[in-house]
N, C-alpha and C. Protein backbone atom coordinates (compact mmCIF):
# COMPACT_ATOMS: atom_id res chain seq x y z
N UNK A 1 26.63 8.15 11.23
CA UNK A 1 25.31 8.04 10.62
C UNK A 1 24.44 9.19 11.11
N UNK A 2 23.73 9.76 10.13
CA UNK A 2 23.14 11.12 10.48
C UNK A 2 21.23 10.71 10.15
N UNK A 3 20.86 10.62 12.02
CA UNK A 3 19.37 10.21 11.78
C UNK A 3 18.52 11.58 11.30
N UNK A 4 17.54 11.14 10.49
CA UNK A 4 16.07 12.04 10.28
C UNK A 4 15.27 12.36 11.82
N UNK A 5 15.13 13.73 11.45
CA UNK A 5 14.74 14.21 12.87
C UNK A 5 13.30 13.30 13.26
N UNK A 6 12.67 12.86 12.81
CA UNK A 6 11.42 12.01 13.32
C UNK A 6 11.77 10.91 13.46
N UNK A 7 13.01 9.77 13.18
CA UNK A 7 13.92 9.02 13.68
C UNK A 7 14.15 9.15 14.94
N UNK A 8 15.23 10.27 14.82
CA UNK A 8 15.94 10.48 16.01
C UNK A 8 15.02 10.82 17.24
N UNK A 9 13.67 11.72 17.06
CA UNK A 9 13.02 11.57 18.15
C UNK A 9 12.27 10.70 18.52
N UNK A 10 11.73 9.57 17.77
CA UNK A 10 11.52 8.25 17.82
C UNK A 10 12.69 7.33 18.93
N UNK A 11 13.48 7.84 18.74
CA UNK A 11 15.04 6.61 19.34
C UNK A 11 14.87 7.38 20.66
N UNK A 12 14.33 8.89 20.68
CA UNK A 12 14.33 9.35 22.43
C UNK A 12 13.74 8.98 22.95
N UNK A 13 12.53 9.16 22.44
CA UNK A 13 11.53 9.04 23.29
C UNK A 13 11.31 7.31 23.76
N UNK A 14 11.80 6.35 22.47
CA UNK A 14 11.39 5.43 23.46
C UNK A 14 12.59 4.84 24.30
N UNK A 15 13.62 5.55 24.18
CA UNK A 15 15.26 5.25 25.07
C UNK A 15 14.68 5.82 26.37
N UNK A 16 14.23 6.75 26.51
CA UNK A 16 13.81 7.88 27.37
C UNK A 16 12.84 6.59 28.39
N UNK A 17 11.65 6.12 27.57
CA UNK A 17 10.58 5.49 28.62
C UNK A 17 11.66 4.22 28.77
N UNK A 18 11.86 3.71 28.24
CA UNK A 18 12.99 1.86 28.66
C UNK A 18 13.80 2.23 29.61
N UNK A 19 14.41 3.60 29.81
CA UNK A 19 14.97 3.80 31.12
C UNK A 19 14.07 4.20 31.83
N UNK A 20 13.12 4.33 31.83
CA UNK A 20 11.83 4.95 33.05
C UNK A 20 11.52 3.76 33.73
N UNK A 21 10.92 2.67 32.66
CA UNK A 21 10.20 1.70 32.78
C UNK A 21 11.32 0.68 33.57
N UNK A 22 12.91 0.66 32.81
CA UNK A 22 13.80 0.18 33.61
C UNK A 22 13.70 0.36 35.21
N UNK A 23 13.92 1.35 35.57
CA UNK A 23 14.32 1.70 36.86
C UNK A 23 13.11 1.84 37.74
N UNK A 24 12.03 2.17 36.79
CA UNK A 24 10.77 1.89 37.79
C UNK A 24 10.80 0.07 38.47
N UNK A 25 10.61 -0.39 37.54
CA UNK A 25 10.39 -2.10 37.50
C UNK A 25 11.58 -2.73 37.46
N UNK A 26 13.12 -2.40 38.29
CA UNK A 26 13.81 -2.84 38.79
C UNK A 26 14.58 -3.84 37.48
N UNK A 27 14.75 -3.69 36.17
CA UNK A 27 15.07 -4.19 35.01
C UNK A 27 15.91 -3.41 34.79
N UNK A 28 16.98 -4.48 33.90
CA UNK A 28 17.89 -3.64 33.04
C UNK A 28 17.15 -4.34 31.38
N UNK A 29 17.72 -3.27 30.13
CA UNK A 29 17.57 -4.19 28.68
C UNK A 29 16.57 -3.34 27.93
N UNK A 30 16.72 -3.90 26.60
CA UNK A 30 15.99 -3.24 25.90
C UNK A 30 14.49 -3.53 25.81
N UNK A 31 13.44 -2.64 25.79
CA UNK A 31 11.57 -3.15 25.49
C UNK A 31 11.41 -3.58 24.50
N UNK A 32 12.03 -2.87 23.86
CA UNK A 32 11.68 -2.68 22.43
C UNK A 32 12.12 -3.74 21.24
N UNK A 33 11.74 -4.73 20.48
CA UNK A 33 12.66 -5.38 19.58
C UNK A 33 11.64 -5.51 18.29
N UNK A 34 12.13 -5.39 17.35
CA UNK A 34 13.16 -5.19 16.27
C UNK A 34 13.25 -3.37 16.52
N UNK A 35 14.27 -2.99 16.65
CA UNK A 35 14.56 -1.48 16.21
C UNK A 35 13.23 -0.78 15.67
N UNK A 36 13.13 -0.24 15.68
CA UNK A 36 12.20 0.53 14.75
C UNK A 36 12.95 1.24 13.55
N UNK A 37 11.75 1.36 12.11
CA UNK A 37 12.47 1.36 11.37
C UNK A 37 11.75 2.34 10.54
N UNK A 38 11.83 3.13 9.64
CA UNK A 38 11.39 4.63 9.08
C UNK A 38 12.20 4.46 7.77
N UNK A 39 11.30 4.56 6.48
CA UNK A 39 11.70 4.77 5.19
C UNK A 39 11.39 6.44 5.23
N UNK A 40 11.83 7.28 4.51
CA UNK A 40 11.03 8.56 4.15
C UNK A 40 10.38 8.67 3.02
N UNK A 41 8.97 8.89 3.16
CA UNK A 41 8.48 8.36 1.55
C UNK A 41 8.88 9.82 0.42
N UNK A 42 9.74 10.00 0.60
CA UNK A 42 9.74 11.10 -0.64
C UNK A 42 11.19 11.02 -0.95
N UNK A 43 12.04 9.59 -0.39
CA UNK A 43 13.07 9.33 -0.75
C UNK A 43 12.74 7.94 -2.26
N UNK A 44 12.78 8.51 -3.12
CA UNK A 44 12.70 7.93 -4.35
C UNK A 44 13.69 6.83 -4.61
N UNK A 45 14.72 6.82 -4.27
CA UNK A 45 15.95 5.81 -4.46
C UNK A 45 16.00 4.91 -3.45
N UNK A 46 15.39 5.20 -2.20
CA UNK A 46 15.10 4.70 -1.08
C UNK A 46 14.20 3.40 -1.51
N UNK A 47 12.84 3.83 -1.63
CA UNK A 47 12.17 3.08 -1.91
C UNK A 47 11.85 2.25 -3.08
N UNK A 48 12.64 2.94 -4.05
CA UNK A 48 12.65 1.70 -5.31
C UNK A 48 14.03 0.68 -4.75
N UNK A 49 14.74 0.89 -3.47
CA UNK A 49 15.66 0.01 -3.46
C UNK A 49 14.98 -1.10 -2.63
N UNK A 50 14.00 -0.81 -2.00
CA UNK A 50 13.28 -2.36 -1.14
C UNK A 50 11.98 -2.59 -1.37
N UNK A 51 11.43 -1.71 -2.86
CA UNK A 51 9.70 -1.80 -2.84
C UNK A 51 9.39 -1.53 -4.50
N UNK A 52 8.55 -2.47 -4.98
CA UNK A 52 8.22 -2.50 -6.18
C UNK A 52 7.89 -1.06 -6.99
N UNK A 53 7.48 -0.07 -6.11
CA UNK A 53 7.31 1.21 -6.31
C UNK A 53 6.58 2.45 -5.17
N UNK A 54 6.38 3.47 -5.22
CA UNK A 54 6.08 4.28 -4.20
C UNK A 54 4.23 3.98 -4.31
N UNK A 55 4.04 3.51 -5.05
CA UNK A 55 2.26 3.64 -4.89
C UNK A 55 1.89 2.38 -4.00
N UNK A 56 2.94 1.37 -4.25
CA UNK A 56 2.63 0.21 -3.71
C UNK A 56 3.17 0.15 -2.22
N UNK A 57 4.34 0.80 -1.90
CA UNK A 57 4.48 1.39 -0.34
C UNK A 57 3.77 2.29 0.13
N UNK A 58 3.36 3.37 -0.43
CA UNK A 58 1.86 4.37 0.20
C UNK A 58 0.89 3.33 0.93
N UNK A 59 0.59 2.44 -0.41
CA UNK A 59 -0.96 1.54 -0.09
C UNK A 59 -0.47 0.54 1.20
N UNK A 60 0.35 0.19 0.77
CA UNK A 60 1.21 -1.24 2.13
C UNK A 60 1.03 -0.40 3.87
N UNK A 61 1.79 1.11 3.05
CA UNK A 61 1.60 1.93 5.11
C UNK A 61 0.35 2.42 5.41
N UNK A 62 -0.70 2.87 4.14
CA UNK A 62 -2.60 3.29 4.22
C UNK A 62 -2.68 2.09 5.13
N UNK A 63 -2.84 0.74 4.52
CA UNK A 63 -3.22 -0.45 5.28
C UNK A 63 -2.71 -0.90 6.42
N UNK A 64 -1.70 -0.50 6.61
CA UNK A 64 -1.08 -0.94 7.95
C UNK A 64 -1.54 -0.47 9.12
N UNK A 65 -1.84 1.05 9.05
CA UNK A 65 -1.89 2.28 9.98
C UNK A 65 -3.16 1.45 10.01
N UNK A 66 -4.27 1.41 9.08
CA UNK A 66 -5.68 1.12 9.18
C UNK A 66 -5.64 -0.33 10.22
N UNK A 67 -4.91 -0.85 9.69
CA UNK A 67 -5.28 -2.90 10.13
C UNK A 67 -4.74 -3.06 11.37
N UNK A 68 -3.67 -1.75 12.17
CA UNK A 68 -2.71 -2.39 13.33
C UNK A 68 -3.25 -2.57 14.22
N UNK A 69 -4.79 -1.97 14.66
CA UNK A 69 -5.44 -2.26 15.73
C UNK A 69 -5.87 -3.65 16.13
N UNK A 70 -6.19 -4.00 14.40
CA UNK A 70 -7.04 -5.59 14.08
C UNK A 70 -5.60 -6.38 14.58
N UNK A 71 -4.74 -6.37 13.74
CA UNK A 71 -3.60 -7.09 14.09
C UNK A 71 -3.03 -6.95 15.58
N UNK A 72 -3.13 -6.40 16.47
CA UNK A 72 -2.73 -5.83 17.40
C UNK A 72 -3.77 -6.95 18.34
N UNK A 73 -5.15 -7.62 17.68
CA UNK A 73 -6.27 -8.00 18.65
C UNK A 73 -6.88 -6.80 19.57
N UNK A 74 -7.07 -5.52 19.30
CA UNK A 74 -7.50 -4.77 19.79
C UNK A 74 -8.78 -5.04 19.29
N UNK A 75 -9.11 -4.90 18.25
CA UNK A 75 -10.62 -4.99 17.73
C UNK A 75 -10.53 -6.13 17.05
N UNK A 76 -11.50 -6.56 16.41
CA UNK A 76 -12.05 -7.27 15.54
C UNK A 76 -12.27 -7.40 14.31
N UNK A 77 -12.43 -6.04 14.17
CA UNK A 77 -12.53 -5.34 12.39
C UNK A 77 -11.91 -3.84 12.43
N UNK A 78 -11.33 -3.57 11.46
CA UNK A 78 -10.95 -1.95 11.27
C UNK A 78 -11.93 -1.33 11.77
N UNK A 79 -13.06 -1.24 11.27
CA UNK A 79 -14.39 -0.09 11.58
C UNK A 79 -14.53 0.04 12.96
N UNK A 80 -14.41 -0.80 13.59
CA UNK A 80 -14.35 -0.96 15.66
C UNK A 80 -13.31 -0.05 16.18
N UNK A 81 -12.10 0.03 15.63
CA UNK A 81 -11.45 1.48 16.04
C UNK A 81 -11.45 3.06 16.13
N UNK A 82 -12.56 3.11 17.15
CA UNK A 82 -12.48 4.83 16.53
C UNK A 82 -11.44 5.71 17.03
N UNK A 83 -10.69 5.20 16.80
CA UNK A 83 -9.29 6.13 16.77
C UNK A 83 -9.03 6.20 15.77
N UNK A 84 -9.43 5.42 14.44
CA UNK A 84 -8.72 5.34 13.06
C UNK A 84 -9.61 6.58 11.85
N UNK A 85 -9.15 6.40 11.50
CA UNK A 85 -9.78 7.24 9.82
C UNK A 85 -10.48 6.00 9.11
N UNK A 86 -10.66 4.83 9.27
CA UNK A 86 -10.97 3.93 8.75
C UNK A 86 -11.81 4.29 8.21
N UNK A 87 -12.95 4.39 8.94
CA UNK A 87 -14.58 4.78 8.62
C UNK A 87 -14.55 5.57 7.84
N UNK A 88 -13.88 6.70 7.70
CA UNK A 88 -14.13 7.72 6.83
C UNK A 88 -13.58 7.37 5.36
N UNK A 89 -12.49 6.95 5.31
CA UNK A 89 -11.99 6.58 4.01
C UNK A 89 -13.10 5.58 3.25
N UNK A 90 -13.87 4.38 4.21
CA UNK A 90 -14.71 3.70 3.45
C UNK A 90 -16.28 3.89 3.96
N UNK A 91 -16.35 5.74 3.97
CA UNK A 91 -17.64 5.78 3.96
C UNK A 91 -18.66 5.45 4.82
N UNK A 92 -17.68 4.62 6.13
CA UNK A 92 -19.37 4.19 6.91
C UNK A 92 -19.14 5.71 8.30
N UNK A 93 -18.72 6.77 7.78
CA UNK A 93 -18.84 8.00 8.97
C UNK A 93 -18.37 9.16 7.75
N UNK A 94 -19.47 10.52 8.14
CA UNK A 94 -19.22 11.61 7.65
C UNK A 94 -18.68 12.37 8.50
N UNK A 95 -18.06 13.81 7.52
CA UNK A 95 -17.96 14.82 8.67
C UNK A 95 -16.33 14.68 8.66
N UNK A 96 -15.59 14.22 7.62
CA UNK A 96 -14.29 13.67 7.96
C UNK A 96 -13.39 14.95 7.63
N UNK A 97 -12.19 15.29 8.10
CA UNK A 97 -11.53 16.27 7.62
C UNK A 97 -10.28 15.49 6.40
N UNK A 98 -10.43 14.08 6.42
CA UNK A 98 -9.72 13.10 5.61
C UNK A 98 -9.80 13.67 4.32
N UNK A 99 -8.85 13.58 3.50
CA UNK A 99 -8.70 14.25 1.79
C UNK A 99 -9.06 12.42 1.02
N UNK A 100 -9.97 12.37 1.25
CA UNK A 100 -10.08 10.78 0.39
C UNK A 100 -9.79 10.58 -1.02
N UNK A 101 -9.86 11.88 -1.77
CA UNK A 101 -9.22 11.95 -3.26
C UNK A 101 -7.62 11.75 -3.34
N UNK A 102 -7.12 12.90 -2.29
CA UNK A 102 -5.68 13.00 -2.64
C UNK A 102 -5.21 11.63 -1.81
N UNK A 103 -5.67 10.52 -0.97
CA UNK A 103 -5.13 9.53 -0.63
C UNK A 103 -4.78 8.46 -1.52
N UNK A 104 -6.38 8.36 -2.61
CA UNK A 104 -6.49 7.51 -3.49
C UNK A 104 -5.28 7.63 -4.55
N UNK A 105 -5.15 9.21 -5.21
CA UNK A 105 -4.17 9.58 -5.69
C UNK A 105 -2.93 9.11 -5.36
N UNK A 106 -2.36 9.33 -4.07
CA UNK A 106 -0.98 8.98 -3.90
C UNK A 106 -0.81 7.40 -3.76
N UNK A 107 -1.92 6.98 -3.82
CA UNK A 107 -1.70 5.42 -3.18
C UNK A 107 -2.08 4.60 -4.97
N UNK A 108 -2.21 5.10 -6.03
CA UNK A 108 -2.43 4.90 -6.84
C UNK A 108 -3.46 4.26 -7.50
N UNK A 109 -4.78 4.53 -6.71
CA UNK A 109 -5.60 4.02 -6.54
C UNK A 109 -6.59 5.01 -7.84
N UNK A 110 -6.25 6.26 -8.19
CA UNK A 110 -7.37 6.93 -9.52
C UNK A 110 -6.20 7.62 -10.27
């Protein structure tokens, strides 16, 4: 099996810390569970094989990236993360280097 290089450095880096974290903290085993898992969105056959279509997986990973903090219980609401683009996509912060047209675009949103 031949991984995608942002895969494969995904599988190092966190093989890399589970043995850090192993041997620091006297553990053997894996941190990590479920695998981590990477579609490539410009694999077309890919994604019509597990997703109604590519506009509707764009919008599913826009929202995810946005909501993981909320889901995570880090914050409370998207807008409370300022680590996110949130704000900028819905306007409550200027000054954004965010392409808010070409997002809407790919996510099939205009």
């Amino acid at each position: 099996m031949i991984l995608d290089p942002v895969t494969n450095g995904f599988r190092k880096l966190l093989s890399t810390y589970a043995h850090e974290f192993n041997i620091k903290n006297n553990r053997s085993g894996a941190l990590f569970r479920p695998k981590t898992k990477a579609i490539c969105l410009n694999d077309e056959a890919e994604l019509n094989s597990q997703f109604l279509s590519r506009q509707d997986y764009y919008l599913n990973t826009f929202n995810y990236i946005h909501y993981n903090a909320v889901e995570a219980g880090i914050v409370a609401h998207a807008a409370d993360w300022k680590w996110s683009s949130f704000r900028f996509y819905n306007g409550l912060r200027a000054g954004s280097i965010c392409n808010i047209e070409l997002a809407k675009q790919i996510c099939g949103l205009i």
